[in-house]
Protein backbone atom coordinates (compact mmCIF):
# COMPACT_ATOMS: atom_id res chain seq x y z
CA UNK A 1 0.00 0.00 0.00
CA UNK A 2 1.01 3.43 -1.08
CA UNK A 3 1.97 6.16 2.10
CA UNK A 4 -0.51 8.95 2.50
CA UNK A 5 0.50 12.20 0.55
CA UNK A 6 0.82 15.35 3.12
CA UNK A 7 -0.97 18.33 1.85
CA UNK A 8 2.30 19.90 0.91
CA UNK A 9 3.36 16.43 -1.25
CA UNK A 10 -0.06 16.85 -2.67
CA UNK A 11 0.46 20.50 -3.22
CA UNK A 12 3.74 20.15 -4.90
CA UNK A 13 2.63 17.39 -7.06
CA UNK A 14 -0.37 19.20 -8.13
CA UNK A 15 2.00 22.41 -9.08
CA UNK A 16 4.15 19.82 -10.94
CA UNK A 17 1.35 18.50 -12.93
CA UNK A 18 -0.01 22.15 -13.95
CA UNK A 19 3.81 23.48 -14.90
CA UNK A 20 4.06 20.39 -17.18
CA UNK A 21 0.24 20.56 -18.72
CA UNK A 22 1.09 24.53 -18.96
CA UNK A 23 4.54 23.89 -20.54
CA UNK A 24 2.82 21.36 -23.05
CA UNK A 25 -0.16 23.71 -24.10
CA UNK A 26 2.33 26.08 -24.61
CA UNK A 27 4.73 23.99 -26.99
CA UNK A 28 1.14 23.08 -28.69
CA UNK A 29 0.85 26.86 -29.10
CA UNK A 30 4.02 27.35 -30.50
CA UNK A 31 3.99 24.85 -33.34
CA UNK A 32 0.76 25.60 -34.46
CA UNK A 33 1.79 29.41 -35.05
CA UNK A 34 5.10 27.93 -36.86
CA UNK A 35 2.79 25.88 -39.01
CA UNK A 36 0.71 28.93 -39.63
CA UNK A 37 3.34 30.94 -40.54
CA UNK A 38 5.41 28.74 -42.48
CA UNK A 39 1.84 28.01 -44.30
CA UNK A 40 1.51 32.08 -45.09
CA UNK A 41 5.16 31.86 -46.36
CA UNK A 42 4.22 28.85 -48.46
CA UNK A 43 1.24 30.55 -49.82
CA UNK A 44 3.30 34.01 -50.59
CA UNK A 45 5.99 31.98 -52.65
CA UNK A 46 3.65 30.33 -54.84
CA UNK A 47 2.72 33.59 -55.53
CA UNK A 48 5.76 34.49 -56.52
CA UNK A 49 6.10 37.89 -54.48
CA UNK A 50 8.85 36.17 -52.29
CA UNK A 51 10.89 33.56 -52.88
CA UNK A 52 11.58 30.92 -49.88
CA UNK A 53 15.14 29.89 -51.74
C-alpha cells in the first residue's frame, strides 16, 4: 500500500502537474503558429512575391 500524501506532497505534485500541462499547451501553441506561418510563407511563394530559396 502506497503512504498517504501530506498536503504539501499533494500541493507540490499538483504544481508539478499544472507546470508540465502549462509547458505542453504552450509547446502546442508554439507549433501551431510555426505551421501557420510557415503556411503564409508557403502561400506568398507560390505567388511568386517572395521567394523561400
Amino acid at each position: 500500500m502506497r503512504p498517504l500524501e501530506t498536503d504539501s506532497d499533494y500541493c507540490r505534485r499538483r504544481a508539478a502537474q499544472e507546470r508540465a500541462a502549462a509547458a505542453g499547451a504552450a509547446d502546442e501553441r508554439a507549433a501551431r503558429s510555426h505551421r501557420d506561418l510557415a503556411g503564409r510563407f508557403e502561400a506568398l511563394a507560390a505567388t511568386g512575391l517572395i521567394s523561400l530559396a
